[in-house]
Protein backbone atom coordinates (compact mmCIF):
# COMPACT_ATOMS: atom_id res chain seq x y z
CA UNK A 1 30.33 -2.22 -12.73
CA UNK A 2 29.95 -5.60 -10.58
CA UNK A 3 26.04 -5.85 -9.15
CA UNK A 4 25.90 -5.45 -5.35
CA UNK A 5 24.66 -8.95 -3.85
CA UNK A 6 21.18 -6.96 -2.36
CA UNK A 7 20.41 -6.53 -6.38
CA UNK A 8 21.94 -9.85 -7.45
CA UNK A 9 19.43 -11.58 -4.19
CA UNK A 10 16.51 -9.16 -5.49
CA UNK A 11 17.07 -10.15 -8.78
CA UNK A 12 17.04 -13.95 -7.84
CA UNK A 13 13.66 -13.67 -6.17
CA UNK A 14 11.91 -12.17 -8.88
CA UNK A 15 12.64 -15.24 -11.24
CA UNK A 16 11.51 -17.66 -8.31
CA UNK A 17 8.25 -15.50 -8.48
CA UNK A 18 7.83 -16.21 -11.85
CA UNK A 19 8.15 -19.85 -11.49
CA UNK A 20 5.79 -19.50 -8.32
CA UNK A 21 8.71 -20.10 -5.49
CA UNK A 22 6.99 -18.29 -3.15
CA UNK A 23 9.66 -19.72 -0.32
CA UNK A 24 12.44 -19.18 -2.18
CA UNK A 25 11.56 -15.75 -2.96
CA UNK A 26 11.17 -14.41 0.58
CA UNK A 27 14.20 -16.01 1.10
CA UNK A 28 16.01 -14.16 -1.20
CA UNK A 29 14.08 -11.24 -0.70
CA UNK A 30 15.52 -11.59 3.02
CA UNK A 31 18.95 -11.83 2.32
CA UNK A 32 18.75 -8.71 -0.29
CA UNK A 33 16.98 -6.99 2.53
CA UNK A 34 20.09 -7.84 5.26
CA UNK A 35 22.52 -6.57 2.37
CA UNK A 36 21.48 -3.26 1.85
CA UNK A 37 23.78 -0.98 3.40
CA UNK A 38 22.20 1.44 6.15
CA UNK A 39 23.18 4.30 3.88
CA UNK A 40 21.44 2.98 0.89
CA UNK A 41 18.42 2.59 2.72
CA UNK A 42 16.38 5.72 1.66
CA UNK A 43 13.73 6.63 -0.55
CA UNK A 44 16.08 7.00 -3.35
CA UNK A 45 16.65 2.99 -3.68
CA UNK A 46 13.77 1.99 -6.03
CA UNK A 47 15.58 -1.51 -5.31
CA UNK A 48 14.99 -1.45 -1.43
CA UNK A 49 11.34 -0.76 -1.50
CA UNK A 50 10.76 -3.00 -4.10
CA UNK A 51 12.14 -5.41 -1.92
CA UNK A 52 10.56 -4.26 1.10
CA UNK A 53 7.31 -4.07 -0.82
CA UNK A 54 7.97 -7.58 -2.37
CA UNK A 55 8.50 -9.35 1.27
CA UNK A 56 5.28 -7.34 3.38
CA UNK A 57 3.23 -8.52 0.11
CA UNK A 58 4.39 -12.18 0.22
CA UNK A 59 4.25 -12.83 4.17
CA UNK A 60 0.53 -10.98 3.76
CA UNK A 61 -0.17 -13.92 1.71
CA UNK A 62 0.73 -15.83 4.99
CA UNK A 63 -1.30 -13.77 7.28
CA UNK A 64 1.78 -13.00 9.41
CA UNK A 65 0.42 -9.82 10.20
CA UNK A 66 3.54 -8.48 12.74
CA UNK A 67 6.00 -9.33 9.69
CA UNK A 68 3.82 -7.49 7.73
CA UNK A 69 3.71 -4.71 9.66
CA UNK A 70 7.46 -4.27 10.30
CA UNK A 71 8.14 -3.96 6.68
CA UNK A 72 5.25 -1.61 6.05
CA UNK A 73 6.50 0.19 8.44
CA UNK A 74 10.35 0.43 7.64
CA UNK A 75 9.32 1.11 4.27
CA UNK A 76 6.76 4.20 5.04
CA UNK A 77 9.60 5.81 7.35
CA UNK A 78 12.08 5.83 4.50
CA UNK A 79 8.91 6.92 1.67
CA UNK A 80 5.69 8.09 3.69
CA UNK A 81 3.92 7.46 0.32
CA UNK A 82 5.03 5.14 -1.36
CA UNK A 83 1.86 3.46 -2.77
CA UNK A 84 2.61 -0.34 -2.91
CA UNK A 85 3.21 -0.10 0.56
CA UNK A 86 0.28 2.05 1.39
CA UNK A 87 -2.33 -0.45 -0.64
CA UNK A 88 -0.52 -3.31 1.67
CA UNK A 89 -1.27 -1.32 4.90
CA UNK A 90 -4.56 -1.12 4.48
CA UNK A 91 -5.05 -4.49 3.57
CA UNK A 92 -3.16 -5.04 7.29
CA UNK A 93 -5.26 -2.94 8.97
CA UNK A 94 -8.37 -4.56 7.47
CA UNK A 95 -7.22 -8.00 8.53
CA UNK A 96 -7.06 -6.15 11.74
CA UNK A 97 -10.35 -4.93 11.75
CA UNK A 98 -8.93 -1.21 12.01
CA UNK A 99 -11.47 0.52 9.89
CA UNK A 100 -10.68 4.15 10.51
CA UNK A 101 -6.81 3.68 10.20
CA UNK A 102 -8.03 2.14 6.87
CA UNK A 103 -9.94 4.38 5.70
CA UNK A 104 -6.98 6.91 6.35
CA UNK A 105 -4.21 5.13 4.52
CA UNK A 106 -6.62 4.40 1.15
CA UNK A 107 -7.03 8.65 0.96
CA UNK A 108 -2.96 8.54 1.50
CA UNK A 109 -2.80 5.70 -1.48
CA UNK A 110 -5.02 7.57 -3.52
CA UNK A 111 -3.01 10.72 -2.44
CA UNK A 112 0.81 8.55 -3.99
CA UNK A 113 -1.20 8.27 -6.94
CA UNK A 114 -0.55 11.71 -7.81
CA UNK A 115 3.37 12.19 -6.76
CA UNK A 116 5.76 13.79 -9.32
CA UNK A 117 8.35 11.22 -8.60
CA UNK A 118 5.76 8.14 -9.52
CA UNK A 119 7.66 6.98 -12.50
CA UNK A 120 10.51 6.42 -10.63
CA UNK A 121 8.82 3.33 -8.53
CA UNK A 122 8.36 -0.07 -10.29
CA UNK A 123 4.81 -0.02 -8.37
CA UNK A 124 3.12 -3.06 -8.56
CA UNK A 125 -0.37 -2.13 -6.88
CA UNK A 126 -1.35 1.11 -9.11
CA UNK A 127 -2.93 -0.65 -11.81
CA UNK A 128 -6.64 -0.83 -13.02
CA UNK A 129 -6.97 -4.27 -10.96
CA UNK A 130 -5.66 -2.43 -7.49
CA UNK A 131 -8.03 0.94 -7.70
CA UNK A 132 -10.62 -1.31 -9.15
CA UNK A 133 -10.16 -3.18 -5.76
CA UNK A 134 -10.21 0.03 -4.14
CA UNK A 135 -13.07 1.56 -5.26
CA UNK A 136 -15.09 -1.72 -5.59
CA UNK A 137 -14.01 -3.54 -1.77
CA UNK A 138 -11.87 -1.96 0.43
CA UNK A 139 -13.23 1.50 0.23
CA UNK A 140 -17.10 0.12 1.10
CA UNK A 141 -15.66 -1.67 3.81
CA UNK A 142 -13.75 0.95 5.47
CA UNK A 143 -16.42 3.53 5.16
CA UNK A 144 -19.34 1.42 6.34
CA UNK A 145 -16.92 0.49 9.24
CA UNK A 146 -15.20 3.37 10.54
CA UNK A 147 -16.29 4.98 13.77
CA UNK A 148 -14.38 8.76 12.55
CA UNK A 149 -16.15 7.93 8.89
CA UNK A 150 -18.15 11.24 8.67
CA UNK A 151 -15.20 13.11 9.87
CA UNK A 152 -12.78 11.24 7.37
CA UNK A 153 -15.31 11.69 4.69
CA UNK A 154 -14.97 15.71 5.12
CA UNK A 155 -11.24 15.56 5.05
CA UNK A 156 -11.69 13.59 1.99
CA UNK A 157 -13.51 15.93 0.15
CA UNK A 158 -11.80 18.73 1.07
CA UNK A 159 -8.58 17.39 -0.22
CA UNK A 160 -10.32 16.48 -3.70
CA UNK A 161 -11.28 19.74 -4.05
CA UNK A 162 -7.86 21.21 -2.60
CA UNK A 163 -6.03 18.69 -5.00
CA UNK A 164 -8.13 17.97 -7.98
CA UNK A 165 -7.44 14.02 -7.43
CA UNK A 166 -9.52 12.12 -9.81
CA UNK A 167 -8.94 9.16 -7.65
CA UNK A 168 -9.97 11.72 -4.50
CA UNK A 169 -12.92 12.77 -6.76
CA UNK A 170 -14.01 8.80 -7.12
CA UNK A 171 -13.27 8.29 -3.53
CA UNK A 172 -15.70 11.00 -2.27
CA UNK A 173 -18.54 9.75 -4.80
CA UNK A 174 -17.82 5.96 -3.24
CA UNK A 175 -18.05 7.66 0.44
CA UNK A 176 -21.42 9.08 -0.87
CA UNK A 177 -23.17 6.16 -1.70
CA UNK A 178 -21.78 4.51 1.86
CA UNK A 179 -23.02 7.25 3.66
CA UNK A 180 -26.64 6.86 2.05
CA UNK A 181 -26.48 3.06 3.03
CA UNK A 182 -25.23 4.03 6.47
CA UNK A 183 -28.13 6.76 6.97
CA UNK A 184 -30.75 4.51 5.81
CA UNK A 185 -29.75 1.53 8.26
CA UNK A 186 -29.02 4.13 11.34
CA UNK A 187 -33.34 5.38 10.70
């Protein structure tokens, strides 16, 4: 069976990755992305979230936040949690300085982590390094920004408890020592 020229494109910007072609890569990337056909564009593809995952993570690198965004966002509506794209948005929303929407889409990462269907995904953003970043910086940050953070915090837990998350479970404990900092400096 002949390889459809979205897969052949995809294929061509993961070898300019490895030889650090950024350029080239999103260009490829782009041209897989206009050749998938409308009805292959569902959560089924593995190949057209990669892609979409592939492009919002290399124009992030570029700070083009609305480019960003639009492939977050194509992505999420196709696979509301698929993680890659979930660890990008809240990286994009704190560039943006949007704490609480933050905050929110780390529980919904941490959330993906669980999914039946996980294996399926070539996820690049599920690794020790990414929850490690989690845990260590963009959790802290959220929580000792967010307005709703108390409120966000409760949800949390109760959804660790509901789900028996580890990653919930490690969350909640990170929230904790936040909220300690954040009681201390609001006496």
């Amino acid at each position: 069976m002949e390889e459809s020229p979205y897969v052949a494109n995809y294929n061509f910007a993961l070898s300019y990755l490895k030889s650090n072609q950024k350029d080239a890569a999103v260009e490829a990337l782009e041209s897989a992305l206009a050749q998938v056909p409308e009805n292959e564009k569902n959560e089924n593809n593995s190949i057209y979230l990669s892609i979409i995952s592939a492009l919002a993570f290399l124009v992030l690198e570029k700070n083009d936040f609305k480019r960003v965004a639009r492939y977050v966002e194509e992505g999420l509506a196709v696979k509301k949690d698929y993680a890659d794209l979930l660890f990008m948005k809240a990286l994009l929303l704190m560039d943006m300085k949007r704490f609480d929407e933050m905050l929110e889409t780390l529980i919904h990462y941490l959330l993906a982590l669980a999914a039946v269907d996980r294996e399926k995904y070539d996820y690049k953003y599920t690794g020790e390094g990414a929850l490690k970043e989690v845990y260590v910086s963009l959790l802290p940050v959220a929580c000792k920004n967010a307005f709703e953070f108390e409120k966000i915090r409760d949800i949390s837990e109760q959804l660790s408890k509901s789900t028996g998350s580890e990653w919930l479970k490690k969350a909640c404990e990170v929230m904790a020592k936040v909220a300690e900092v954040r009681s201390v400096k609001e006496n």
